[in-house]
N, C-alpha and C. Protein backbone atom coordinates (compact mmCIF):
# COMPACT_ATOMS: atom_id res chain seq x y z
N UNK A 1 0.84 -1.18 0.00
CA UNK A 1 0.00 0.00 0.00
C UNK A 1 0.89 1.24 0.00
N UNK A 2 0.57 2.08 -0.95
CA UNK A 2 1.36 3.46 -0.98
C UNK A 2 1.19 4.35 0.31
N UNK A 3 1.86 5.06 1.21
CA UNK A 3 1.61 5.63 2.00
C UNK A 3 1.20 7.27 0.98
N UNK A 4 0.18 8.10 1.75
CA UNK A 4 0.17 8.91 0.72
C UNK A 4 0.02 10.64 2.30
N UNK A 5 0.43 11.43 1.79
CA UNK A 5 1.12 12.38 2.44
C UNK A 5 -0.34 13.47 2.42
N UNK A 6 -1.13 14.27 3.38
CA UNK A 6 -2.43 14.40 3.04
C UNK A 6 -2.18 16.00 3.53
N UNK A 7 -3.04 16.92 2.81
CA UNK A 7 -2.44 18.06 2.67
C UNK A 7 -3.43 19.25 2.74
N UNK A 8 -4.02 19.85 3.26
CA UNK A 8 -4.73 20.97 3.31
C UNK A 8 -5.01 22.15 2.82
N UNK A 9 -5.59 22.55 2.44
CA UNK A 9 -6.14 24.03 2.27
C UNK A 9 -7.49 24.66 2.76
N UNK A 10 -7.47 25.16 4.21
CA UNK A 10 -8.85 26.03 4.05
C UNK A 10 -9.17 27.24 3.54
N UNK A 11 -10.38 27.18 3.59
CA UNK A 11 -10.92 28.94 3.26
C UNK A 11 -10.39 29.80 4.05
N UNK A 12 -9.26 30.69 3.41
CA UNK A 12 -9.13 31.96 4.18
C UNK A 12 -9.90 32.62 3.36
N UNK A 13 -10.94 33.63 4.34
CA UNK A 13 -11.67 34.60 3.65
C UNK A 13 -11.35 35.91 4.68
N UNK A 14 -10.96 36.70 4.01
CA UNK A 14 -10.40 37.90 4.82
C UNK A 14 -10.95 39.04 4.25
N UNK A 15 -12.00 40.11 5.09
CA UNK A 15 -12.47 41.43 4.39
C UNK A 15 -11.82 42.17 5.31
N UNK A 16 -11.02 43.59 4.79
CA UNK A 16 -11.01 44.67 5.31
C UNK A 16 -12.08 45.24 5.33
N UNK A 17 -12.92 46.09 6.17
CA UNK A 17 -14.01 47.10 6.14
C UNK A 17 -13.55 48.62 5.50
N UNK A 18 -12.63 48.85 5.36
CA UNK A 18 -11.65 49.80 4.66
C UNK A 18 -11.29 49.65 3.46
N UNK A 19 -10.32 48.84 3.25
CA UNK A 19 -10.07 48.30 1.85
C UNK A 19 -10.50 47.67 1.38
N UNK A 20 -11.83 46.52 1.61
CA UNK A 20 -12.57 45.42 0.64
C UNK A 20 -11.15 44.60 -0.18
N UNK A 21 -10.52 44.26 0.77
CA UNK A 21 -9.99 43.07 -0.17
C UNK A 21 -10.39 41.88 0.90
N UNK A 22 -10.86 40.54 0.14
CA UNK A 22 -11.02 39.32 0.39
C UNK A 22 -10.51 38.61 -0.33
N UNK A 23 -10.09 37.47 0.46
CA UNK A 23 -8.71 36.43 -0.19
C UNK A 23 -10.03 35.17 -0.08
N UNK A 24 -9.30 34.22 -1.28
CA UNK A 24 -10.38 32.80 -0.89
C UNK A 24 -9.33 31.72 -1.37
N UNK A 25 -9.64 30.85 -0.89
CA UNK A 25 -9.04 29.46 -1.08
C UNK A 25 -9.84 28.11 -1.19
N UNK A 26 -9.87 27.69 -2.03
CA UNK A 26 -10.28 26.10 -2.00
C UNK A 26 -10.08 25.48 -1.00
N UNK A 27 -11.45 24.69 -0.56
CA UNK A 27 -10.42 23.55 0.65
C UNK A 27 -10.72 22.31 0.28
N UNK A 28 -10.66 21.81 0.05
CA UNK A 28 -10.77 20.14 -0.15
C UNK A 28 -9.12 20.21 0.33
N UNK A 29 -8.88 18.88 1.09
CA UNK A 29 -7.76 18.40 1.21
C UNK A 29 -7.32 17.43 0.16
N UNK A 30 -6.09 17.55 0.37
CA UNK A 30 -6.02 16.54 -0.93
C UNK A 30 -4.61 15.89 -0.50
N UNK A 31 -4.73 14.15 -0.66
CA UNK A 31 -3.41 13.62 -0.57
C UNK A 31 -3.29 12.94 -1.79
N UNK A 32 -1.80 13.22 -1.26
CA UNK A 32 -0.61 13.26 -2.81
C UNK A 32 0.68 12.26 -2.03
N UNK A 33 0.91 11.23 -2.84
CA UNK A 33 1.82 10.12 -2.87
C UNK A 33 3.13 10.75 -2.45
N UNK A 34 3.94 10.17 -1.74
CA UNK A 34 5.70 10.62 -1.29
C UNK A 34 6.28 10.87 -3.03
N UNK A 35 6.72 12.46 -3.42
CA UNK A 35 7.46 11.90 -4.47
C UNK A 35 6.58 12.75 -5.38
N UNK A 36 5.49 12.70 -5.28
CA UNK A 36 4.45 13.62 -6.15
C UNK A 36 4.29 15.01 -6.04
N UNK A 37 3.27 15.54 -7.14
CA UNK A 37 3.28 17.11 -7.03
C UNK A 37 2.04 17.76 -6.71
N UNK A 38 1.72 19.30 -5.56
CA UNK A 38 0.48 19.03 -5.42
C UNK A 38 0.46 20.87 -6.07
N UNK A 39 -0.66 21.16 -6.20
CA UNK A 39 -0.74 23.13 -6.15
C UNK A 39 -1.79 23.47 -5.70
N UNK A 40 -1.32 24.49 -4.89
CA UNK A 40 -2.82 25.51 -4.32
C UNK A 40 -3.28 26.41 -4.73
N UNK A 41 -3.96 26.70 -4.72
CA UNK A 41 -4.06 28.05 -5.24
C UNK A 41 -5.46 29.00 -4.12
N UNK A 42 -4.98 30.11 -4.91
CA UNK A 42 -5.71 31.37 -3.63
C UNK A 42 -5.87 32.60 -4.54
N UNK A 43 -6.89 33.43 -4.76
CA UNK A 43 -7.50 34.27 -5.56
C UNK A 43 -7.99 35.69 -4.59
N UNK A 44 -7.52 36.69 -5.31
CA UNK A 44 -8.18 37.93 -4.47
C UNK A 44 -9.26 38.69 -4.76
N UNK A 45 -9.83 39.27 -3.89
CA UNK A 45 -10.93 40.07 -4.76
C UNK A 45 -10.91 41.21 -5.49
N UNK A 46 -9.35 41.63 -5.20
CA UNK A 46 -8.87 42.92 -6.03
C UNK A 46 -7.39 42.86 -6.19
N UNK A 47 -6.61 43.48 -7.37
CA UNK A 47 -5.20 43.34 -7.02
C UNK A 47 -4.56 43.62 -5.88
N UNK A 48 -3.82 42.68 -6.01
CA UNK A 48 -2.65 42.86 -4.49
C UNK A 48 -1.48 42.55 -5.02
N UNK A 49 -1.33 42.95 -6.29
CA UNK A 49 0.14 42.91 -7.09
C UNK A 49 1.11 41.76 -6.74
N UNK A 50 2.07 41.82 -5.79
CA UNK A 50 2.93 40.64 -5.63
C UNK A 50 3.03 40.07 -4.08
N UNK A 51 2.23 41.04 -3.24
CA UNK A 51 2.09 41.01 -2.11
C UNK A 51 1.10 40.18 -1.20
N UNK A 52 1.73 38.33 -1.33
CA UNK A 52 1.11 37.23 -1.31
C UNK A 52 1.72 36.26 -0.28
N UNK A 53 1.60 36.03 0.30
CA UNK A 53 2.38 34.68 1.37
C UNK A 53 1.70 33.59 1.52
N UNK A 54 2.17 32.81 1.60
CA UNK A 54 2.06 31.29 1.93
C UNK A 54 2.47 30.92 2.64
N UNK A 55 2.14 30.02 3.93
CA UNK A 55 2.37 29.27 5.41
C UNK A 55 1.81 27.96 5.19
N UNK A 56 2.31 27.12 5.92
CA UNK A 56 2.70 25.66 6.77
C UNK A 56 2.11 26.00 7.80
N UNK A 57 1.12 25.29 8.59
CA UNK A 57 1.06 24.73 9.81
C UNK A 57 0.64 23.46 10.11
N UNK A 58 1.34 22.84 10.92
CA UNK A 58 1.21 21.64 11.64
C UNK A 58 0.73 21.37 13.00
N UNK A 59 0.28 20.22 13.15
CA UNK A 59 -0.41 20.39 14.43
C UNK A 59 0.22 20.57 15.76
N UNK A 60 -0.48 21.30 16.42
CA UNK A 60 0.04 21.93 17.51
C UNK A 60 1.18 22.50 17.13
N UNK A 61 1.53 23.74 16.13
CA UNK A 61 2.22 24.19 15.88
C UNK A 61 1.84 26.07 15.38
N UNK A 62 2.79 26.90 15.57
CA UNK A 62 2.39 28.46 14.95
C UNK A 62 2.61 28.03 13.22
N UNK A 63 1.75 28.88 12.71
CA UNK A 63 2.11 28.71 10.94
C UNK A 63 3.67 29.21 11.07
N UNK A 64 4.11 28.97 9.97
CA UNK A 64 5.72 28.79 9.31
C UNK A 64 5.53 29.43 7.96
N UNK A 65 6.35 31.13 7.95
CA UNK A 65 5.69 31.42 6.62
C UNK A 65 7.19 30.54 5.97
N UNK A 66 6.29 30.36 4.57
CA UNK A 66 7.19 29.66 3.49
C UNK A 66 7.60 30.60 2.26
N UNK A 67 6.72 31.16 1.98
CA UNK A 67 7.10 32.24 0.54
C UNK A 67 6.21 33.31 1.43
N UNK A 68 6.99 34.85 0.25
CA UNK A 68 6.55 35.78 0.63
C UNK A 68 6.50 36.70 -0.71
N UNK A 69 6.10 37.64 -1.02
CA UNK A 69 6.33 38.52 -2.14
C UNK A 69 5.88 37.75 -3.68
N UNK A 70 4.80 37.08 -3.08
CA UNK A 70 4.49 35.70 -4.27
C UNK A 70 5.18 34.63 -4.81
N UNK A 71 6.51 34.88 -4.83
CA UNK A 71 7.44 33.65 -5.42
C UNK A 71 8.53 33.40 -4.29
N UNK A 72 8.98 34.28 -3.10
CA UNK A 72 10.23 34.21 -2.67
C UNK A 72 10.19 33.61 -2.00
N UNK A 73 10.89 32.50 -1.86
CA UNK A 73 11.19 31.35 -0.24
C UNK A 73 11.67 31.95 0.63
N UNK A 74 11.28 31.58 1.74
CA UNK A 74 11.70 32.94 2.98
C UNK A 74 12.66 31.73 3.80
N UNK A 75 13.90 32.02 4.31
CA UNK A 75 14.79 31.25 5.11
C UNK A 75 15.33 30.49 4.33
N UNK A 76 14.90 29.16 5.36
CA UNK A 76 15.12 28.10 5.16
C UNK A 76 14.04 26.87 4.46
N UNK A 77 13.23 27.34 3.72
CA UNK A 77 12.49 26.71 2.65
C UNK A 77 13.05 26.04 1.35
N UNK A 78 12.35 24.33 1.70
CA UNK A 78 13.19 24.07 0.78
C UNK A 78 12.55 23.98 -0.35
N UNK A 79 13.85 24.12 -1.86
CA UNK A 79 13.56 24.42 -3.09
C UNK A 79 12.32 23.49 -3.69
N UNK A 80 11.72 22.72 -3.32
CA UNK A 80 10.46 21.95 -3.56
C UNK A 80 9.32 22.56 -3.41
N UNK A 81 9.50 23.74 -2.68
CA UNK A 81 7.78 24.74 -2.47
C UNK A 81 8.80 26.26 -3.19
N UNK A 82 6.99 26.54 -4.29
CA UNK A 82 7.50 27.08 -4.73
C UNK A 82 5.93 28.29 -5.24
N UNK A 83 6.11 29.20 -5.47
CA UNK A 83 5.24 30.17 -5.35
C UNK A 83 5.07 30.79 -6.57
N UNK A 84 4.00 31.52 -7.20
CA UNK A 84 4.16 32.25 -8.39
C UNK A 84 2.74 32.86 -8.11
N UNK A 85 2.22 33.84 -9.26
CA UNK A 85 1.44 34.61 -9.36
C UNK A 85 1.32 36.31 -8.94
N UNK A 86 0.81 36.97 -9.42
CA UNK A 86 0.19 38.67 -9.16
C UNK A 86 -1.12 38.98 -9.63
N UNK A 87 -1.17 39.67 -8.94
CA UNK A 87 -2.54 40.41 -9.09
C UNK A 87 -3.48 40.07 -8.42
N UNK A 88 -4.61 39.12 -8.76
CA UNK A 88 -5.47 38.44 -8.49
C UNK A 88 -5.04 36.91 -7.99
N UNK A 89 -4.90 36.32 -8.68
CA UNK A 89 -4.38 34.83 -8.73
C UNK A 89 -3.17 34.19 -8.11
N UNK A 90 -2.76 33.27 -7.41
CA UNK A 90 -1.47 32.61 -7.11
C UNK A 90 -1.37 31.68 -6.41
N UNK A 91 -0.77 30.89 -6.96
CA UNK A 91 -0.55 29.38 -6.55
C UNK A 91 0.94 28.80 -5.82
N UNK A 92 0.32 27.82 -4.82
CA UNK A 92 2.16 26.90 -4.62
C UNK A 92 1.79 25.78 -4.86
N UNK A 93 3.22 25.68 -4.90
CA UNK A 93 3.62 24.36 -5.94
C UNK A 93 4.46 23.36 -4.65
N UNK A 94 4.10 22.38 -4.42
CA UNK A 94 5.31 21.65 -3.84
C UNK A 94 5.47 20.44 -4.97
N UNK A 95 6.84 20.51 -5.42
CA UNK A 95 6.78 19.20 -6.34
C UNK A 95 8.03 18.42 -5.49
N UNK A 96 7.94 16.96 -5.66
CA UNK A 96 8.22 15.97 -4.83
C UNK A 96 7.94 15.96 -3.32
N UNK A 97 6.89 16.15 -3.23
CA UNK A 97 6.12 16.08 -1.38
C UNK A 97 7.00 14.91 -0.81
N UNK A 98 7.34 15.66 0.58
CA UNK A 98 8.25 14.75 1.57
C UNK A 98 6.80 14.63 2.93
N UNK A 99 7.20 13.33 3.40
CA UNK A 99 5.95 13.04 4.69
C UNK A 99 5.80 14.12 5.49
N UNK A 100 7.01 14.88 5.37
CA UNK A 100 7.11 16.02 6.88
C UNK A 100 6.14 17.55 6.13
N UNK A 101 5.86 17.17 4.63
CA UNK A 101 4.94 18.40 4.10
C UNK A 101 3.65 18.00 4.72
N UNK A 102 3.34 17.11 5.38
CA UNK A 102 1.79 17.13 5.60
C UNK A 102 1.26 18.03 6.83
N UNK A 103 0.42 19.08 6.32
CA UNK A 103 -0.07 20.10 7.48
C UNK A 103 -1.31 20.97 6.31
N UNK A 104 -1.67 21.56 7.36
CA UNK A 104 -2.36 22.90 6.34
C UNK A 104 -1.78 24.03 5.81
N UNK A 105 -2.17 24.73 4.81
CA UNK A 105 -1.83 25.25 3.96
C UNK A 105 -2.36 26.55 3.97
N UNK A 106 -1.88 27.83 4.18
CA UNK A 106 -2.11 29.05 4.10
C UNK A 106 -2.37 30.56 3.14
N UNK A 107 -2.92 31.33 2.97
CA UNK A 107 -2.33 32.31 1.95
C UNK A 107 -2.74 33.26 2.60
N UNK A 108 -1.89 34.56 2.46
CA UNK A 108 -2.14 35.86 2.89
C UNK A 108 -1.80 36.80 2.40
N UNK A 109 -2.96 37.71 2.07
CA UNK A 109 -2.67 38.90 1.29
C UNK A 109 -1.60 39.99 2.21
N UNK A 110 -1.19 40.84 2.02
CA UNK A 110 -0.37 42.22 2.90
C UNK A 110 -0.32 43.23 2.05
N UNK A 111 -0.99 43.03 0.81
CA UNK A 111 -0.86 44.87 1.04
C UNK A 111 -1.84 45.58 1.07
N UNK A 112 -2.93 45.13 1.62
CA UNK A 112 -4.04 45.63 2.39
C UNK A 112 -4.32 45.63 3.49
N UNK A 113 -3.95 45.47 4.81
CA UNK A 113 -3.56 45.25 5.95
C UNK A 113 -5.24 45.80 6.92
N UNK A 114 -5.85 45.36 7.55
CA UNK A 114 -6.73 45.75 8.45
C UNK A 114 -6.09 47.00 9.10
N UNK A 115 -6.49 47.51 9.25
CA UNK A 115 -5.96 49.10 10.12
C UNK A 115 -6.57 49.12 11.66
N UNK A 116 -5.88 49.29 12.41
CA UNK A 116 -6.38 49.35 13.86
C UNK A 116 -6.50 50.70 14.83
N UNK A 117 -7.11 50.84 15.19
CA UNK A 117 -7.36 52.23 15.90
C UNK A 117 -7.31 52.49 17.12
């Protein structure tokens, strides 16, 4: 039996009352075989140019951002997750999933930021 590596995405839905931007994400989870390739993707309700992140979290764990600026691996991310898109649209990519990728899956807009008073 293939062990198969099981992988998350929820709905982030995020409105500013200020700026009206809302982020959405697919969730179906989806597992993907050791070795295989999976993509997420996450859509805005208005441009947010390149200003996109993606996080890891695992259980009982804080998220782990992974990319930032839509494509950039932040740290120590390894070259297997991989980010693209502007504007509206953008996806990650992990190609060859390792067992230790299994967690949920994040996206976050920033350059619309909630404002606090």
């Amino acid at each position: 039996m293939t062990a198969l590596v099981l992988l998350s995405v929820f709905i982030a839905f995020i409105q500013d009352s200020v700026c009206q931007t809302s982020v959405n994400q697919p969730s179906a989870p989806k597992s993907v075989p050791p070795g295989g390739s999976v993509t997420f993707t996450c859509t805005t309700g208005s441009s947010v140019s390149s200003y996109m992140a993606w996080y890891q979290q695992k259980p009982g764990q804080t998220p782990k951002l992974l990319i930032y600026g839509a494509s950039t691996r932040y740290g120590d991310t390894p070259s297997r997750f991989s980010g693209s898109g502007s504007g509206t649209s953008f996806s990650l990519t992990i190609n060859g999933v390792q067992p230790e990728d299994a967690g949920h899956y994040y996206c976050q807009q920033y350059q619309n930021l909630p404002h606090s008073d």
